[in-house]
N, C-alpha and C. Protein backbone atom coordinates (compact mmCIF):
# COMPACT_ATOMS: atom_id res chain seq x y z
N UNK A 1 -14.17 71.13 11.09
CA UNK A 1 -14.23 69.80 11.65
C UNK A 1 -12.93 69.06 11.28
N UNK A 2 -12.57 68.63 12.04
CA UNK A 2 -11.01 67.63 11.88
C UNK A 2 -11.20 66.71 11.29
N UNK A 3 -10.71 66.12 10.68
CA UNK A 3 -10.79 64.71 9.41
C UNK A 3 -11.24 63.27 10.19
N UNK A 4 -10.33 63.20 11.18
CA UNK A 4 -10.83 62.26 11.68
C UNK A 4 -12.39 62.48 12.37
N UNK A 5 -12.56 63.54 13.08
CA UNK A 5 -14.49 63.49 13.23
C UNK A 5 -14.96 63.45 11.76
N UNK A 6 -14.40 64.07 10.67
CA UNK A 6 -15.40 64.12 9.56
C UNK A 6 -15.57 62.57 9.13
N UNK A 7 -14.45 61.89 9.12
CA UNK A 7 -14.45 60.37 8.81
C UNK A 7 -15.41 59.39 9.80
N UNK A 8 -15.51 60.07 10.96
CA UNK A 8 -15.99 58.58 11.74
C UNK A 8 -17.53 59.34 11.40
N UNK A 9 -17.78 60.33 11.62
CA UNK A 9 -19.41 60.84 10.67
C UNK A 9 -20.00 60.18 9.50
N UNK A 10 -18.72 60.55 8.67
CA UNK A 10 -19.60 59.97 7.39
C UNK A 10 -18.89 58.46 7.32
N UNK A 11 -18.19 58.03 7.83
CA UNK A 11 -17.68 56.61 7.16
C UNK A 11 -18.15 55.28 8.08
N UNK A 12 -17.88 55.83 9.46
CA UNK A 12 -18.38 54.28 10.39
C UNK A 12 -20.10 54.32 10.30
N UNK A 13 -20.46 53.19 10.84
CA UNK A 13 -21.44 53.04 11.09
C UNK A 13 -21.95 52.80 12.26
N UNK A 14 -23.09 52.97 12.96
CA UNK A 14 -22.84 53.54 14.67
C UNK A 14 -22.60 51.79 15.31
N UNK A 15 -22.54 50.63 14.92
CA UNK A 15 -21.88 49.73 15.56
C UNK A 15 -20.18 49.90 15.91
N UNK A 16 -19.47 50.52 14.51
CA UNK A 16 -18.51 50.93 14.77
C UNK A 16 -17.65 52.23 15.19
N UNK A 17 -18.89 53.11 15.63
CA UNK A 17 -18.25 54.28 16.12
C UNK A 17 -18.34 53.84 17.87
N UNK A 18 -19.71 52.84 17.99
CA UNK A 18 -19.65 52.88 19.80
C UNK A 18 -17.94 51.39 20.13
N UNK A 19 -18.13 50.92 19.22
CA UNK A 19 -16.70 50.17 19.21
C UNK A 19 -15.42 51.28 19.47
N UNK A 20 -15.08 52.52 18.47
CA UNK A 20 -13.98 53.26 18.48
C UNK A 20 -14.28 53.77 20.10
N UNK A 21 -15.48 54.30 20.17
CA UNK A 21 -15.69 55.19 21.77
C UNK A 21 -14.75 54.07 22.44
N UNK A 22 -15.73 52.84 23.08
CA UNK A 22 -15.06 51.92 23.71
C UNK A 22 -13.46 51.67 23.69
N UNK A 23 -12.96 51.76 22.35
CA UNK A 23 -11.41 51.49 22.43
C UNK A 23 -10.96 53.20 23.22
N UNK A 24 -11.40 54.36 22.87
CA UNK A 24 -10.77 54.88 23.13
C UNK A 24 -11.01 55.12 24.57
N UNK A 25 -11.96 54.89 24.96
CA UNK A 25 -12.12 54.58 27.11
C UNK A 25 -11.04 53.98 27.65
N UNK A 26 -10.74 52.50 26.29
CA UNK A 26 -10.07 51.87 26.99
C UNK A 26 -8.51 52.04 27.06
N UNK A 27 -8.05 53.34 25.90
CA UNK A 27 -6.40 53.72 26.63
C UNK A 27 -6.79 54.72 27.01
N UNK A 28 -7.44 55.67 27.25
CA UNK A 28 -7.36 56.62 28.05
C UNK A 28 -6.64 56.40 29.33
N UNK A 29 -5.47 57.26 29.91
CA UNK A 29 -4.74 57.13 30.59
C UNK A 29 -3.66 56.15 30.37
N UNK A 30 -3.30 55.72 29.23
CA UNK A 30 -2.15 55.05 28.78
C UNK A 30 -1.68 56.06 27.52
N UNK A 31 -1.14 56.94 28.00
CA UNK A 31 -0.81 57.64 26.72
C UNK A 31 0.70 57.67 26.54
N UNK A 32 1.48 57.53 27.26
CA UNK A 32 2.72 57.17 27.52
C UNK A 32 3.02 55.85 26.13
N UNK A 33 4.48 55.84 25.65
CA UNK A 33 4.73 55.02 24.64
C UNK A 33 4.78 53.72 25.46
N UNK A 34 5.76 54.22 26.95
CA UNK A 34 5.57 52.71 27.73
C UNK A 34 4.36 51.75 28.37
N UNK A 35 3.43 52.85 28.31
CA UNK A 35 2.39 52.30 29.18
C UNK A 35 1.27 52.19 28.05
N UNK A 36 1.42 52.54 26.98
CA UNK A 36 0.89 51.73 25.77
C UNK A 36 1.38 50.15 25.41
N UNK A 37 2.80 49.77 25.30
CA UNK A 37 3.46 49.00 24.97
C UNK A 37 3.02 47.65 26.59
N UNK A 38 2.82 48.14 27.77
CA UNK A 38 2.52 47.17 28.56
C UNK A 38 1.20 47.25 28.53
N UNK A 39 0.20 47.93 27.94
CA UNK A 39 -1.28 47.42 27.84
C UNK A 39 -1.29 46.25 26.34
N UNK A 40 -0.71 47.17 25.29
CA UNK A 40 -0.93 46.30 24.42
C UNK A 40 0.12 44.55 24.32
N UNK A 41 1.09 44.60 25.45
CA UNK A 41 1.61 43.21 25.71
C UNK A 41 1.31 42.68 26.10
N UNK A 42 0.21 43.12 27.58
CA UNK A 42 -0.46 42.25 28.40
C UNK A 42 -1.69 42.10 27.81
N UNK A 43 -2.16 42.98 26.84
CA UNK A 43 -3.16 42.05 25.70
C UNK A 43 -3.05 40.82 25.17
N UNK A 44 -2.03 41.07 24.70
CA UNK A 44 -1.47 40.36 23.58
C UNK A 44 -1.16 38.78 24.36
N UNK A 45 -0.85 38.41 25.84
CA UNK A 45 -0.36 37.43 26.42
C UNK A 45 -1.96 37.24 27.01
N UNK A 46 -3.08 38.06 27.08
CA UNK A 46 -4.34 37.29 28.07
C UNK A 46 -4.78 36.60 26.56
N UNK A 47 -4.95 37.40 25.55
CA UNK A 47 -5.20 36.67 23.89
C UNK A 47 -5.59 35.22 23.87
N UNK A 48 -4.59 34.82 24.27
CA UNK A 48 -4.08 32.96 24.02
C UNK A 48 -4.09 32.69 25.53
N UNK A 49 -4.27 33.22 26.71
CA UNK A 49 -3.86 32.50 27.66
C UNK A 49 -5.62 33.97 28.46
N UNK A 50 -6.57 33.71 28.35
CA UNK A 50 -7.98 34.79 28.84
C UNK A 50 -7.51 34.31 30.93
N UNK A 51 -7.57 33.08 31.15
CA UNK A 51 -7.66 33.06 32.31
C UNK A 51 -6.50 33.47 33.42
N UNK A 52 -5.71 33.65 32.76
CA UNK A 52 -3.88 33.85 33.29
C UNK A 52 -4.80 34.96 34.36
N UNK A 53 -3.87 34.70 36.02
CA UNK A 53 -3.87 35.76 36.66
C UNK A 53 -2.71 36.77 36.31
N UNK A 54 -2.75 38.04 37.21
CA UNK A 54 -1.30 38.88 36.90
C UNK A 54 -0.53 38.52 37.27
N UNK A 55 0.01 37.27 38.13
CA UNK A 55 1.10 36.63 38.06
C UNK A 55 1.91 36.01 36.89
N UNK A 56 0.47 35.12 36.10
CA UNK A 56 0.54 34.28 35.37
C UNK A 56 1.22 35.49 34.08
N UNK A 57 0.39 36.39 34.06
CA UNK A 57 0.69 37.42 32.96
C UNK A 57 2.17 37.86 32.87
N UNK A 58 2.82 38.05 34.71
CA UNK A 58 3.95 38.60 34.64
C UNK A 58 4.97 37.12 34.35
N UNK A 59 4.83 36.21 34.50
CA UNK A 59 5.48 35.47 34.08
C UNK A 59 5.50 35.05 32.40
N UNK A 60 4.82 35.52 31.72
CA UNK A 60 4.53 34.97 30.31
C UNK A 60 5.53 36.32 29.90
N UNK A 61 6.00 37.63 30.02
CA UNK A 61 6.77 38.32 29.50
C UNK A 61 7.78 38.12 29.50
N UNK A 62 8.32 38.24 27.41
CA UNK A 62 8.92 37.42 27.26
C UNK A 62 10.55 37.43 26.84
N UNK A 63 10.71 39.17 27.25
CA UNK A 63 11.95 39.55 27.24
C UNK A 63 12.76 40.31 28.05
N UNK A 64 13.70 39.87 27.97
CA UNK A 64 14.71 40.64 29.03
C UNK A 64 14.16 42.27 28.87
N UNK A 65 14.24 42.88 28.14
CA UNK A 65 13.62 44.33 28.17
C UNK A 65 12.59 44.85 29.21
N UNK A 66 11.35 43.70 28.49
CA UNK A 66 9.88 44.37 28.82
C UNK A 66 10.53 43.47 30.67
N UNK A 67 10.53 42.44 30.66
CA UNK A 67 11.02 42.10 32.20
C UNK A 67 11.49 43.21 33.08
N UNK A 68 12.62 43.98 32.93
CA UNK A 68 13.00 45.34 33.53
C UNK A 68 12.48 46.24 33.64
N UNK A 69 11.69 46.46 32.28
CA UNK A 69 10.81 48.34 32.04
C UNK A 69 9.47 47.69 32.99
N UNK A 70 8.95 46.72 33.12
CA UNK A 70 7.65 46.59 33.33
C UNK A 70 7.56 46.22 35.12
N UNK A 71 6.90 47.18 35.37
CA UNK A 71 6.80 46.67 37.07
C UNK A 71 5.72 45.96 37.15
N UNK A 72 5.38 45.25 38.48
CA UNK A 72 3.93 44.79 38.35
C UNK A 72 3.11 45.26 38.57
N UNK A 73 3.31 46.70 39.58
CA UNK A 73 2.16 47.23 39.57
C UNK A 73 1.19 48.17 38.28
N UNK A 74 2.10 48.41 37.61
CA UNK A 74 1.64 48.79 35.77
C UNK A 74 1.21 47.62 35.17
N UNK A 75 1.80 46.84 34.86
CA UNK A 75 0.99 45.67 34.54
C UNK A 75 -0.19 44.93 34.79
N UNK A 76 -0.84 45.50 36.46
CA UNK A 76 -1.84 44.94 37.13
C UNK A 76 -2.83 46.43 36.67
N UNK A 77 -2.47 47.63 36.49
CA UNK A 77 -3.27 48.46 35.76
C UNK A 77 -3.82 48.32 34.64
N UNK A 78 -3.02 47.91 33.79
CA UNK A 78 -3.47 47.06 32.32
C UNK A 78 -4.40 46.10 32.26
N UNK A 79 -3.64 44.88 33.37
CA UNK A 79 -4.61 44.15 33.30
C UNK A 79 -5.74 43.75 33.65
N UNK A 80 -5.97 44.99 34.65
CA UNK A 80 -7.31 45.25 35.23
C UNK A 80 -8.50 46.30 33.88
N UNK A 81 -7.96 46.80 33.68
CA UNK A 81 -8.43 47.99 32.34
C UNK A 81 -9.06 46.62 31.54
N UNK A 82 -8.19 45.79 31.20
CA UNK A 82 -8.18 44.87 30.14
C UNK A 82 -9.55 44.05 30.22
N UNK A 83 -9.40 43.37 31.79
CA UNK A 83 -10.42 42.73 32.02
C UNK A 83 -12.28 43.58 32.13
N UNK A 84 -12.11 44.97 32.98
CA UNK A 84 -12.98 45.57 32.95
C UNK A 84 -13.55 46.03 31.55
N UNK A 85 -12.76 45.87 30.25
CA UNK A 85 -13.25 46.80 28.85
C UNK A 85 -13.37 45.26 28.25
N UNK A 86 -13.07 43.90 28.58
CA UNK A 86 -13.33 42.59 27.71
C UNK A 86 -14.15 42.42 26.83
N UNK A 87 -15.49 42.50 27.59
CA UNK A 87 -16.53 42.24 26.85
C UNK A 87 -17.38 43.40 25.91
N UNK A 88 -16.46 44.79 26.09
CA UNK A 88 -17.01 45.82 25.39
C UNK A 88 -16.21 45.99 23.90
N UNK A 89 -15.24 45.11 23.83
CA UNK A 89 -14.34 45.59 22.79
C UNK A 89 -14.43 44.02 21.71
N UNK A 90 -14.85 43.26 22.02
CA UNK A 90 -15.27 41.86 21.56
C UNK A 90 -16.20 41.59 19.89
């Protein structure tokens, strides 16, 4: 058994193992470093701002970088993921 199954066996408790399931639904298919980095930014901007549309979202990014690397249509993947897993990860 791999450490990490042996750990979430004996160490979580099943509130927090159906929490880990849930997180891990919710990158599945973001496995990419970039397409991690625009789920967890466009987290990070609905956070403080829950009602922002993906406009609102693409306008709150806040650097010349992520502005270039980030298209909108990746960003509207995120932030659809984001909204569909909300209330499961809470």
């Amino acid at each position: 058994m791999a450490r990490s199954e042996h750990f979430v066996e004996t160490e979580l408790d099943s509130e927090d193992t159906i929490r880990l399931k849930n997180l891990i639904h919710l990158i599945d298919g973001f496995s990419s470093e970039l397409s991690l980095e625009i789920l967890a930014t466009t987290d990070y901007i609905l956070k403080d701002n829950p009602s922002l549309s993906l406009e609102g979202v693409m306008n709150k990014i806040w650097n010349e970088r992520k502005k270039e690397l980030f298209k909108e249509e990746h960003v509207s993947i995120a932030y659809k993921q984001l909204l569909d897993y909300s209330d499961k990860l809470a």
